[in-house]
N, C-alpha and C. Protein backbone atom coordinates (compact mmCIF):
# COMPACT_ATOMS: atom_id res chain seq x y z
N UNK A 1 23.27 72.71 -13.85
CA UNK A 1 22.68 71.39 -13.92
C UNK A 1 22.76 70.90 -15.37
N UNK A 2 23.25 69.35 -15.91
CA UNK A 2 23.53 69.30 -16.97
C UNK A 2 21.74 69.07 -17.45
N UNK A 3 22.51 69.63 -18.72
CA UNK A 3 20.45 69.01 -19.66
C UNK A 3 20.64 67.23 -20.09
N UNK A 4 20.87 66.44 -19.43
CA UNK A 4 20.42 64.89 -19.94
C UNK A 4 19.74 64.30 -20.73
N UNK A 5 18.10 65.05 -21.04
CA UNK A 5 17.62 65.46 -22.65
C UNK A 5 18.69 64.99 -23.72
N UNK A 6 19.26 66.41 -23.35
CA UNK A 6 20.03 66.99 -24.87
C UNK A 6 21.21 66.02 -24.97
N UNK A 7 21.58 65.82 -23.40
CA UNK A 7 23.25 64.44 -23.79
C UNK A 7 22.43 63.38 -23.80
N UNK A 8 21.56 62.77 -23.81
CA UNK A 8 20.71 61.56 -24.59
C UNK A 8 21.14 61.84 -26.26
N UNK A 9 20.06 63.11 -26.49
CA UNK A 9 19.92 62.92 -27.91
C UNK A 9 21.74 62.84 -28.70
N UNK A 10 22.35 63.44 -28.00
CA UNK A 10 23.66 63.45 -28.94
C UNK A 10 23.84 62.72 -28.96
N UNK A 11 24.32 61.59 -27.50
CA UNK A 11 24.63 59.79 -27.85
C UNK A 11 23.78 59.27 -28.41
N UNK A 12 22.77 59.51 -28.68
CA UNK A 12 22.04 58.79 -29.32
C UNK A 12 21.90 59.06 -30.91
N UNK A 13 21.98 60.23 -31.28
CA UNK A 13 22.59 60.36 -32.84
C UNK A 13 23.80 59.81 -33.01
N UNK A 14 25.24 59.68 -32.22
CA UNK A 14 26.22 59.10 -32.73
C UNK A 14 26.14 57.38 -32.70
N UNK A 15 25.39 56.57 -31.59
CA UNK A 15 25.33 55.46 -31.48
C UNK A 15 24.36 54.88 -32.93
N UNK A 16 23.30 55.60 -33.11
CA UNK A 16 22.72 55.10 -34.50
C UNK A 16 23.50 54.62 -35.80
N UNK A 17 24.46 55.32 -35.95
CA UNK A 17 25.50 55.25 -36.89
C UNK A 17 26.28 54.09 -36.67
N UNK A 18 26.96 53.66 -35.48
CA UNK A 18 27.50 52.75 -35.14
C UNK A 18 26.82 51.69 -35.21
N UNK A 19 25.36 51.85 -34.69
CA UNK A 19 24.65 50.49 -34.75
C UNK A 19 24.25 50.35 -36.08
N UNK A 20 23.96 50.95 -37.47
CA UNK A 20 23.42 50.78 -38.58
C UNK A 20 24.49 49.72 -38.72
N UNK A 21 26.39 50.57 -38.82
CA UNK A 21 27.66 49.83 -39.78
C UNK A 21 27.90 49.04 -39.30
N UNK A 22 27.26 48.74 -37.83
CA UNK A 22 27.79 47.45 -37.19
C UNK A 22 26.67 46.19 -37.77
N UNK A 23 25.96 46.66 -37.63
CA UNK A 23 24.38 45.63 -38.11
C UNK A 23 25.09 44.95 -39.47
N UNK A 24 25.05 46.38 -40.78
CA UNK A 24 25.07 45.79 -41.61
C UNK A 24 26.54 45.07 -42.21
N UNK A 25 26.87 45.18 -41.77
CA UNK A 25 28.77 44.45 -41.35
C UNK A 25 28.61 43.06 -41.14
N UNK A 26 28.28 43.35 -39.92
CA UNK A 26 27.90 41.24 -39.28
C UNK A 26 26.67 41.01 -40.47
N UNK A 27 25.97 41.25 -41.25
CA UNK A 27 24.82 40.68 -42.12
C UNK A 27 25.94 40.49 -43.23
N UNK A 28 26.73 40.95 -43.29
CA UNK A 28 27.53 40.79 -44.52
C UNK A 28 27.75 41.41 -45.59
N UNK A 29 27.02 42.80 -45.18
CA UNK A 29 27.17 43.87 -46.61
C UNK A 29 28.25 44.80 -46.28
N UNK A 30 28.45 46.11 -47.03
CA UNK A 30 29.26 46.91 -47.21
C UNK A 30 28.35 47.94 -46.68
N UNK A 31 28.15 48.80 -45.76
CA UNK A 31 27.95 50.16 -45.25
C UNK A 31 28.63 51.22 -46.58
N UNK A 32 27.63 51.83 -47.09
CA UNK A 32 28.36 52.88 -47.83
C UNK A 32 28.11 53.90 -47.50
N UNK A 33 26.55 54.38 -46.97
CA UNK A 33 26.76 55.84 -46.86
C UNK A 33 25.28 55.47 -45.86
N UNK A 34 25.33 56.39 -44.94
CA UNK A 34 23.94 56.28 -43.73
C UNK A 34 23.65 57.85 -43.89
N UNK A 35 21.93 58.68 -43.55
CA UNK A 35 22.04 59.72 -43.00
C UNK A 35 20.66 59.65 -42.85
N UNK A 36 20.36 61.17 -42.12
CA UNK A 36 18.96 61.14 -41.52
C UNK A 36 18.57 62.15 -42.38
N UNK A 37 17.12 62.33 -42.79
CA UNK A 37 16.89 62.88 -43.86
C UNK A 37 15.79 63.90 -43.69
N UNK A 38 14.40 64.72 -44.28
CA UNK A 38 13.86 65.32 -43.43
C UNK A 38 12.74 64.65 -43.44
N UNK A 39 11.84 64.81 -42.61
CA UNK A 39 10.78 64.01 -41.48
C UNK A 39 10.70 62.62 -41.37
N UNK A 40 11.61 62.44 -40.39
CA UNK A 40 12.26 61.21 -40.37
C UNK A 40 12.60 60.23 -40.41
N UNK A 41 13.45 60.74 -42.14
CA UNK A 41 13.77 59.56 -42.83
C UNK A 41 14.86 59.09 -42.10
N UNK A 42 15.05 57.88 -42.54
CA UNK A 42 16.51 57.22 -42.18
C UNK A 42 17.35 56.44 -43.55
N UNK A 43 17.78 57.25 -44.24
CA UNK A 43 18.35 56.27 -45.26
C UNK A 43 19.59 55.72 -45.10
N UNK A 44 19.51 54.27 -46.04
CA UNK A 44 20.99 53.55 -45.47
C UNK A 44 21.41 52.69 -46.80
N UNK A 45 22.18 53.31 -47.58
CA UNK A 45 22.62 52.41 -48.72
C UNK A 45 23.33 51.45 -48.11
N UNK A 46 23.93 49.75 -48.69
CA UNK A 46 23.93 49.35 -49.13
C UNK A 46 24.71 48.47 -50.01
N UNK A 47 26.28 47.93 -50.12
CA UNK A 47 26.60 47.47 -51.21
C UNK A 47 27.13 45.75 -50.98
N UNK A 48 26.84 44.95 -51.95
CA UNK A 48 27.50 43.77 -51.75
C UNK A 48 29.04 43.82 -51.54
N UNK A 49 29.88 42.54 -51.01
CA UNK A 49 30.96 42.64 -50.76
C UNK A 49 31.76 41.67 -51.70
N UNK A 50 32.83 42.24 -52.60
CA UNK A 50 33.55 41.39 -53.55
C UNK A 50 33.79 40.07 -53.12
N UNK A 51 33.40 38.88 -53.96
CA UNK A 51 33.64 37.09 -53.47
C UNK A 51 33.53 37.07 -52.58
N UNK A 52 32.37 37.78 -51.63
CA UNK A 52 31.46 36.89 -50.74
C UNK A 52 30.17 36.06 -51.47
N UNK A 53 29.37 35.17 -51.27
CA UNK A 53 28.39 34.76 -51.89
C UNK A 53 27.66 35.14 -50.50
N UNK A 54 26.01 35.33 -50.90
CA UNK A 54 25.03 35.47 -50.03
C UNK A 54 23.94 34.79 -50.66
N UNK A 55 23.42 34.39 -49.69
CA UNK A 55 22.08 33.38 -49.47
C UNK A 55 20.95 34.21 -50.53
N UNK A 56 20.76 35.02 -50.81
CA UNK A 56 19.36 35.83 -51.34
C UNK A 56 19.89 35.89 -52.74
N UNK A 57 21.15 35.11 -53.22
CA UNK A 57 21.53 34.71 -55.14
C UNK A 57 22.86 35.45 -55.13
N UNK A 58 23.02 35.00 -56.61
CA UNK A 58 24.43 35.50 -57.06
C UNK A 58 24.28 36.70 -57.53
N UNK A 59 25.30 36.99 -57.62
CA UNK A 59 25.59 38.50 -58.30
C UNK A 59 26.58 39.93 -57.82
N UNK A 60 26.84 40.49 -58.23
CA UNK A 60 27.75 41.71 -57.90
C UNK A 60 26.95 42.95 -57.33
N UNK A 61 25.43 42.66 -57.55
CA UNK A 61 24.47 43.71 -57.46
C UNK A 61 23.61 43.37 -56.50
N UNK A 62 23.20 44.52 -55.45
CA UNK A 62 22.04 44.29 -54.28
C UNK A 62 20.75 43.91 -55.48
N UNK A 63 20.38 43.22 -54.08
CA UNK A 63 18.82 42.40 -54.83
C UNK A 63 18.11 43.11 -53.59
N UNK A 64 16.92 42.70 -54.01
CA UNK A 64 15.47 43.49 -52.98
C UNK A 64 15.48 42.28 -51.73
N UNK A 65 15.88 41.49 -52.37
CA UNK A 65 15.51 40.77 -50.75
C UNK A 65 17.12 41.04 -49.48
N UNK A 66 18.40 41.49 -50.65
CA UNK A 66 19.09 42.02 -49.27
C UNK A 66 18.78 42.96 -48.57
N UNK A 67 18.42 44.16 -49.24
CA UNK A 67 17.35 45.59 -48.72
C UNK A 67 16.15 44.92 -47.69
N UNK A 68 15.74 44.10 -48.08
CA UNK A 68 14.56 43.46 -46.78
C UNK A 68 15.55 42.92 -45.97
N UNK A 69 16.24 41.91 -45.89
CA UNK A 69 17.13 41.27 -44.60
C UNK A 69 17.53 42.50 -44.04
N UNK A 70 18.41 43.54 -44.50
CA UNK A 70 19.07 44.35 -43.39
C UNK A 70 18.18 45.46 -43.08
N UNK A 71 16.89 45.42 -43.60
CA UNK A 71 15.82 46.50 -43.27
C UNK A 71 14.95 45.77 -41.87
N UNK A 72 15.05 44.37 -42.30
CA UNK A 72 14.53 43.59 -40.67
C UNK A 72 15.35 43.88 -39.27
N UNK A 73 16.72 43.76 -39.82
CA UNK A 73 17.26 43.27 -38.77
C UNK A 73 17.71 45.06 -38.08
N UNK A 74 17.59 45.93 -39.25
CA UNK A 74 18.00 47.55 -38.24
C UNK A 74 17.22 47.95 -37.60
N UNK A 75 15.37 47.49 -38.24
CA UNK A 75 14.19 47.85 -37.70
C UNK A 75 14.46 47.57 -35.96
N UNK A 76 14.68 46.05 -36.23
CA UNK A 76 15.25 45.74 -34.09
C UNK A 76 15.96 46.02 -34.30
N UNK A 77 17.32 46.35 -34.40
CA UNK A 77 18.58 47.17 -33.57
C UNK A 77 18.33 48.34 -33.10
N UNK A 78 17.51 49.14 -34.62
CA UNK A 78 17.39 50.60 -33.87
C UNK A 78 16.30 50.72 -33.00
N UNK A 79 15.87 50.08 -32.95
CA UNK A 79 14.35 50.08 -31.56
C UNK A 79 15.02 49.53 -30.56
N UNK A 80 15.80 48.58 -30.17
CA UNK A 80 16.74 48.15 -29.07
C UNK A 80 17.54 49.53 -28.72
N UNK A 81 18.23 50.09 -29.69
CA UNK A 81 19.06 51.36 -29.40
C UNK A 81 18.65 52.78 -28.80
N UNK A 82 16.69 53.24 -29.24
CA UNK A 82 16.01 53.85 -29.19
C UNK A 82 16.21 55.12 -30.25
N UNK A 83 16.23 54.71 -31.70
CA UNK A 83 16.87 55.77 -32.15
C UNK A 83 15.32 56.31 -32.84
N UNK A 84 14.91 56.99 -32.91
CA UNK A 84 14.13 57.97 -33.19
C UNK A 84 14.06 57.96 -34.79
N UNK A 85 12.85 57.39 -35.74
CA UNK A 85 12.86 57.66 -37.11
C UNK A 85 11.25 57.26 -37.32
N UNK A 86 10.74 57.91 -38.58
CA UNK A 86 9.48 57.42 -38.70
C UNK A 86 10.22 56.62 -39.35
N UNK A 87 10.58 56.73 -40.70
CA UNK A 87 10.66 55.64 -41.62
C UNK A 87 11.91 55.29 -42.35
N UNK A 88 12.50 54.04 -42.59
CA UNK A 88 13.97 53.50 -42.40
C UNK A 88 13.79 53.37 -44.41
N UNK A 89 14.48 53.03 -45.07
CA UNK A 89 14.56 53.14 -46.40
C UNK A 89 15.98 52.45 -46.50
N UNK A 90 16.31 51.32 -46.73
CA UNK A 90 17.41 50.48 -47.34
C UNK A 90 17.74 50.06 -48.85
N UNK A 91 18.73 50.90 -49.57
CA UNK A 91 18.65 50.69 -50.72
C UNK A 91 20.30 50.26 -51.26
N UNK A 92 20.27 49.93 -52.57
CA UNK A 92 21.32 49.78 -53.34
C UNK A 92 21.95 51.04 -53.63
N UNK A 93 23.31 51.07 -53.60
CA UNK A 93 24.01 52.67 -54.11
C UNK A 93 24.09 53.04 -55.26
N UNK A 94 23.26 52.12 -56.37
CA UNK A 94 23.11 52.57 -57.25
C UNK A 94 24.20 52.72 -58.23
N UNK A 95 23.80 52.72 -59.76
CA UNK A 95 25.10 52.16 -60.70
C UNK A 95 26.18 53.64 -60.38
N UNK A 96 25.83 54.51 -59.84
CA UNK A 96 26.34 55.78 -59.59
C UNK A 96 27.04 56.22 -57.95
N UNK A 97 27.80 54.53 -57.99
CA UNK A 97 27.74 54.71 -56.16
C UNK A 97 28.64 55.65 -55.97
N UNK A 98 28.39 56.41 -54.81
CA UNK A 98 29.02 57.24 -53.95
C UNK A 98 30.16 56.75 -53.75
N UNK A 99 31.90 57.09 -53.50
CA UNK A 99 32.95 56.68 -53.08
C UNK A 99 33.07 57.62 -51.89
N UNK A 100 33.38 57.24 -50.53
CA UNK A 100 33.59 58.13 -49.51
C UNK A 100 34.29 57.85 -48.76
N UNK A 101 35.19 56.41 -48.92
CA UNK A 101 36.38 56.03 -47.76
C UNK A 101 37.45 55.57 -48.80
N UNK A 102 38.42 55.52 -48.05
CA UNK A 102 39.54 55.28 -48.61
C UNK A 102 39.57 53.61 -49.48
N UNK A 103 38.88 52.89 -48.71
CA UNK A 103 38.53 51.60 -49.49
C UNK A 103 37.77 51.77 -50.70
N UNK A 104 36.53 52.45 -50.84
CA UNK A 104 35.79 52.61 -51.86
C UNK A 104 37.43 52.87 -53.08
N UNK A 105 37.99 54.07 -52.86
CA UNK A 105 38.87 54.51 -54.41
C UNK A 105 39.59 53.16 -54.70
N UNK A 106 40.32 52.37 -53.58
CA UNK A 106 41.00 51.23 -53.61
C UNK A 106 40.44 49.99 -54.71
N UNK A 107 39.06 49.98 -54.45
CA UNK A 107 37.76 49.06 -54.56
C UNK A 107 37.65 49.20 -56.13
N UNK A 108 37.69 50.70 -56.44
CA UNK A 108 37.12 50.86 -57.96
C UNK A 108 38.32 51.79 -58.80
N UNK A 109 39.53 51.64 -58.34
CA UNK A 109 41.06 52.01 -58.93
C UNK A 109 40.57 51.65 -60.37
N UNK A 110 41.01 52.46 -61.14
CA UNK A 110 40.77 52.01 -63.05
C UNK A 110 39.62 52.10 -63.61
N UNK A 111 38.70 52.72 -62.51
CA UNK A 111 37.30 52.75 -62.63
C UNK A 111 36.99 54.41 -63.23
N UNK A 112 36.12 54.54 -64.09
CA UNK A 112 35.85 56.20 -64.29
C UNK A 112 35.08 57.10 -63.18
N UNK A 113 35.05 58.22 -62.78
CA UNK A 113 34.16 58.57 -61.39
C UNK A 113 34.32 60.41 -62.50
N UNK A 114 33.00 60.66 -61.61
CA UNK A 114 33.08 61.89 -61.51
C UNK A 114 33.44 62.56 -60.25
N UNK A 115 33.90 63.63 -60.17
CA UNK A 115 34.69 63.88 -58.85
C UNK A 115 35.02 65.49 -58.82
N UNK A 116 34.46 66.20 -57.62
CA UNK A 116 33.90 67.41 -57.48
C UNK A 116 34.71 67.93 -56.14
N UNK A 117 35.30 68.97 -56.48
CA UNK A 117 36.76 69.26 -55.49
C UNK A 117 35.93 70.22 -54.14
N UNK A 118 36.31 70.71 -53.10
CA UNK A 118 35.79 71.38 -52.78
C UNK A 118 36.21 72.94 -52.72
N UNK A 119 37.44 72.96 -53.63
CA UNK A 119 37.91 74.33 -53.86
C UNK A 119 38.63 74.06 -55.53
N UNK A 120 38.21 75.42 -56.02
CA UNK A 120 38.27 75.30 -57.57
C UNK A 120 40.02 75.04 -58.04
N UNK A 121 40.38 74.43 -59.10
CA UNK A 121 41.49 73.99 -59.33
C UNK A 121 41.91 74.36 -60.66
N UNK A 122 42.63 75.54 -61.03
CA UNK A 122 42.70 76.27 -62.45
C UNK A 122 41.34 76.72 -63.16
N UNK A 123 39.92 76.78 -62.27
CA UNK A 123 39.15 77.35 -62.47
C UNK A 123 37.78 76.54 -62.37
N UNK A 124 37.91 75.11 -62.11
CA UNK A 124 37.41 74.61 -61.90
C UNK A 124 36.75 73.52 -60.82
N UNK A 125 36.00 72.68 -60.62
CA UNK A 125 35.41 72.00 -59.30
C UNK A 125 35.10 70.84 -59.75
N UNK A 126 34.41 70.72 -60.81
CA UNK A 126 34.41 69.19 -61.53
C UNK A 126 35.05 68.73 -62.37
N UNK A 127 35.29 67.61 -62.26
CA UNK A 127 36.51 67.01 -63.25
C UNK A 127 35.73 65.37 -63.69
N UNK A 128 35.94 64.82 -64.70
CA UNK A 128 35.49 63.01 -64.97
C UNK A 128 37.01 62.55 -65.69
N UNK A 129 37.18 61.55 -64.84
CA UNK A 129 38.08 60.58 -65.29
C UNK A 129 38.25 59.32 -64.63
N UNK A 130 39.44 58.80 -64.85
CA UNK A 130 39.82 56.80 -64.07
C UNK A 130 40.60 57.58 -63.07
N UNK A 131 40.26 56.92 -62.16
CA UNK A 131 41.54 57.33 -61.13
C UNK A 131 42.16 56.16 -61.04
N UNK A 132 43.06 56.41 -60.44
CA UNK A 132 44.38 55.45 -59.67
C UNK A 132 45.19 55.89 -58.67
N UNK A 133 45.62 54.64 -57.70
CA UNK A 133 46.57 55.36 -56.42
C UNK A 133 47.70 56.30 -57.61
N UNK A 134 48.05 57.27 -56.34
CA UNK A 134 48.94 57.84 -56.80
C UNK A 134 50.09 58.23 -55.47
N UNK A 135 51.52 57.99 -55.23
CA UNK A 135 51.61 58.08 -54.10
C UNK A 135 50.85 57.70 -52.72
N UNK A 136 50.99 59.32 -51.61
CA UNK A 136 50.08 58.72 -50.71
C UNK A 136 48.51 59.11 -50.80
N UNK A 137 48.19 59.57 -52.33
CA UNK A 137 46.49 60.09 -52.61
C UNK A 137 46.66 59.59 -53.66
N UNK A 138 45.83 60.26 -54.40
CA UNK A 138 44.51 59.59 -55.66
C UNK A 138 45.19 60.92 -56.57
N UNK A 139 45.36 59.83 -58.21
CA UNK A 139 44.94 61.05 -59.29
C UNK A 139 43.81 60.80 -60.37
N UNK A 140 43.44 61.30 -60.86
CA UNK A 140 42.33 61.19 -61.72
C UNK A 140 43.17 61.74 -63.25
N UNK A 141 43.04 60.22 -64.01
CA UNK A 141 43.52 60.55 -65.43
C UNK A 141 42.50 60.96 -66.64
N UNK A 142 42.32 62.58 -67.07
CA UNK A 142 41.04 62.80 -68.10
C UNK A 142 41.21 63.52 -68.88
N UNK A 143 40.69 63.59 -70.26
CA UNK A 143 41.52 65.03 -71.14
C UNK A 143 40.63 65.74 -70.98
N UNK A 144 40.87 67.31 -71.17
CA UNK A 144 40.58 68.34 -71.00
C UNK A 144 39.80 68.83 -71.99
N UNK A 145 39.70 67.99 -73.53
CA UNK A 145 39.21 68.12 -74.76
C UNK A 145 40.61 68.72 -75.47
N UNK A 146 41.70 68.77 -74.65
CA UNK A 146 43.09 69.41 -75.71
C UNK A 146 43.96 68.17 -75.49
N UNK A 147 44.45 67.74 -74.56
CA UNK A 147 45.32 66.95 -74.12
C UNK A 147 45.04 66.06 -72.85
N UNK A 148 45.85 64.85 -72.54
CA UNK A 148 45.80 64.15 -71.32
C UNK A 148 46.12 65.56 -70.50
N UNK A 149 45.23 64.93 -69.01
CA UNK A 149 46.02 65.47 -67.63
C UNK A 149 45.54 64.36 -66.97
N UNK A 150 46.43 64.85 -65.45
CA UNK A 150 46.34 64.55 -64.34
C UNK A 150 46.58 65.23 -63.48
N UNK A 151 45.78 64.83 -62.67
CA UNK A 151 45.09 65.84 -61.44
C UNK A 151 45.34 64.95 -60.26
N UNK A 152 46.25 65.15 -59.08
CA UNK A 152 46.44 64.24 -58.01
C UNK A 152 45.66 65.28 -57.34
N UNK A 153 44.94 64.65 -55.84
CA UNK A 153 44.37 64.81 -54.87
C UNK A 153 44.40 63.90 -53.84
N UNK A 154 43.97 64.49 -52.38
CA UNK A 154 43.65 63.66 -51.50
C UNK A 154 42.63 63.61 -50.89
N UNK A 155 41.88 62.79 -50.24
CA UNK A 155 40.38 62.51 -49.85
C UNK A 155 39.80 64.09 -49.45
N UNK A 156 40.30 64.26 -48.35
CA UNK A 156 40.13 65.56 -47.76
C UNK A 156 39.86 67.16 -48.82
N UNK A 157 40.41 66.80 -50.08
CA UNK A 157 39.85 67.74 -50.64
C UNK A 157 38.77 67.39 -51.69
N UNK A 158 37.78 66.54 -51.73
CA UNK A 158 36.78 66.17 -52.28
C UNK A 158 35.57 66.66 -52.15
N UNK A 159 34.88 66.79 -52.20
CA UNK A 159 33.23 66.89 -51.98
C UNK A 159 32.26 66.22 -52.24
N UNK A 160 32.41 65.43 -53.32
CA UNK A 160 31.69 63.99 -53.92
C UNK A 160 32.74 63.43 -55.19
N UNK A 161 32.59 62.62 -55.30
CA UNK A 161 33.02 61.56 -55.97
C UNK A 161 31.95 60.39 -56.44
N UNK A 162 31.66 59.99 -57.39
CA UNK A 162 30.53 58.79 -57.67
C UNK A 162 30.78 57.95 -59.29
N UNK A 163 30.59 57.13 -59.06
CA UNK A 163 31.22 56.31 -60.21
C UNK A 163 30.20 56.25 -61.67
N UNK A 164 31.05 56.76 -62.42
CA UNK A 164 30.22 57.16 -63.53
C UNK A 164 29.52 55.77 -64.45
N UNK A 165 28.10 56.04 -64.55
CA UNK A 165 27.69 54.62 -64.70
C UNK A 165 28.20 54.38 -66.29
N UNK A 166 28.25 52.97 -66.40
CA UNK A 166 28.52 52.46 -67.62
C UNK A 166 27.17 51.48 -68.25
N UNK A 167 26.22 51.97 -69.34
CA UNK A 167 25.17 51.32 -69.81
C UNK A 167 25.18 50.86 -71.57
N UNK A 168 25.06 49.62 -71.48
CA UNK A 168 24.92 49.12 -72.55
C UNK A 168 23.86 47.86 -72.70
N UNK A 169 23.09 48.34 -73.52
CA UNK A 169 21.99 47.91 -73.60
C UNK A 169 22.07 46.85 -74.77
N UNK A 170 23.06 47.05 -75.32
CA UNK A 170 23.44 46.03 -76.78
C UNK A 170 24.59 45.06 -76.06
N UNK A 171 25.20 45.46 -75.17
CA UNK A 171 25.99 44.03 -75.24
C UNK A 171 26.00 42.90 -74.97
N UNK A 172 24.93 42.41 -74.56
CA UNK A 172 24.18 40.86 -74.93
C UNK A 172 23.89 40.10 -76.03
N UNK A 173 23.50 41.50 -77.04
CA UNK A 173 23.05 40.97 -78.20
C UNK A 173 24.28 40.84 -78.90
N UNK A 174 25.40 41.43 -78.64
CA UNK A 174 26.41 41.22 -79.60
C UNK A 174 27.21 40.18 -79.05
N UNK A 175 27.27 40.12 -77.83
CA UNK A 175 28.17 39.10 -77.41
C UNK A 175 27.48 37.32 -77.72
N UNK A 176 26.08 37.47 -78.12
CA UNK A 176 25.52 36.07 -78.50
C UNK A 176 25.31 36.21 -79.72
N UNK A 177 25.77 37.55 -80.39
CA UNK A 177 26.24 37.24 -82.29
C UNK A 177 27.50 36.45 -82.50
N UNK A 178 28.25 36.85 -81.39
CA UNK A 178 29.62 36.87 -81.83
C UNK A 178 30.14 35.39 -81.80
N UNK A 179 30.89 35.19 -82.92
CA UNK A 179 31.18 33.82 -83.02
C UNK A 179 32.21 32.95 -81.60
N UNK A 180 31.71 31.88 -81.95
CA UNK A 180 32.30 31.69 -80.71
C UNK A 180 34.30 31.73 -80.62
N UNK A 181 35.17 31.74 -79.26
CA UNK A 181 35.95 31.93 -79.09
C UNK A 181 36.71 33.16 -79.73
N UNK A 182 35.75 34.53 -79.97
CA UNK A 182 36.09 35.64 -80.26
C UNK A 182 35.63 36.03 -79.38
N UNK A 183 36.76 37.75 -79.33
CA UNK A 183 36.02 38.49 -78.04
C UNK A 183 35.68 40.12 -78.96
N UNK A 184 34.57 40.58 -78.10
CA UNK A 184 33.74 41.55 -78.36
C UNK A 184 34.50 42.50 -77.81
N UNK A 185 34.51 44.14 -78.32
CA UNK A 185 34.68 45.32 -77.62
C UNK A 185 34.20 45.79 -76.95
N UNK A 186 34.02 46.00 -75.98
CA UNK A 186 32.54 46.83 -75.45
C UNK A 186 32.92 48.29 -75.31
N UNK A 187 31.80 49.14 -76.00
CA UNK A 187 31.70 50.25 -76.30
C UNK A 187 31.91 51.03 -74.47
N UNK A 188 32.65 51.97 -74.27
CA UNK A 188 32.80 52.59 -73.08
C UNK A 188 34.16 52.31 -72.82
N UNK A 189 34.85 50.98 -73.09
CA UNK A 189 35.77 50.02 -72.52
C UNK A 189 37.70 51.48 -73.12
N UNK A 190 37.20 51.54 -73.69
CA UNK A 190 38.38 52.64 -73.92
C UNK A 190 38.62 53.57 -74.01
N UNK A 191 39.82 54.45 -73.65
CA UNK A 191 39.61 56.05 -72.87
C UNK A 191 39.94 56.74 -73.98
N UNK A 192 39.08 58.16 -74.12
CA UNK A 192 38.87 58.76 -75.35
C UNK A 192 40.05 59.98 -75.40
């Protein structure tokens, strides 16, 4: 006799997922990373989508009121769906976002990431550099503290990847020193 219980709960863990990226898709954001967490959390980052504009202001960066819109609208989906959570948590991915699909590396090509293999590579598992396509995968350009390398890979051998934040807390002030129709350096902006 099958257990119906138990084939509930499985469709019903895989349909949650579908209904989060589908929700937050049609609202107009970027799905970056969903999971269930312990006593039941539900977390669901989060990211704006390049030259779209959205109603809740400008900017390149989640605001608190997109985290409320798609925290309304999953609250009913996932109660329509019956998915099982005490408490739902919608956030920004943070200046340190996670890369986990093939669009994300596409998205932030030339960008610096840290990036953590899942099998060691001349002795090692972590590596920081820019990546760029390379062929049909990704290489990551970084010196070693002796010389350039490069390190090609493909998704499948990753384990995390996250984009190494860039903070400058002075470049406002210098860019409204700076005389006008000159341009400023910004400290980070060149590879060491």
């Amino acid at each position: 006799m099958p257990d119906t219980k138990r084939d509930r709960s499985v469709s019903l863990s895989s349909n949650w997922q579908a209904a989060v990226e589908k929700t937050v898709t049609g609202l107009g954001y970027e799905p970056v990373d969903c999971e269930r967490a312990t006593q039941g959390l539900l977390r669901v980052l989060i990211d704006r989508v390049p030259g779209q504009t959205y109603e809740t202001g400008e900017g390149e960066f989640v605001t608190v009121d997109d985290c409320e819109k798609v925290t309304r609208q999953l609250q009913y989906v996932l109660e329509v769906e019956g998915c099982d959570y005490s408490r739902l948590e919608v956030s920004s991915p943070g200046l340190d976002r996670p890369l986990k699909k093939p669009a994300d590396y596409a998205r932030f090509a030339g960008k610096r990431i840290a990036l953590t293999l899942k099998l060691a590579f001349q002795g090692r598992k972590r590596f920081e550099g820019v990546v760029q396509p390379h062929g049909e995968g990704w290489a990551l350009h970084f010196n070693d503290g002796k010389e350039d390398q490069v390190l090609g890979f493909a998704l499948d051998e990753v384990r995390e990847a996250r984009l190494v934040p860039v903070v400058d807390f002075k470049g406002r002030a210098r860019q409204a020193q700076a005389p006008a129709g000159t341009a400023v350096q910004e400290q980070g902006d060149h590879e060491e």
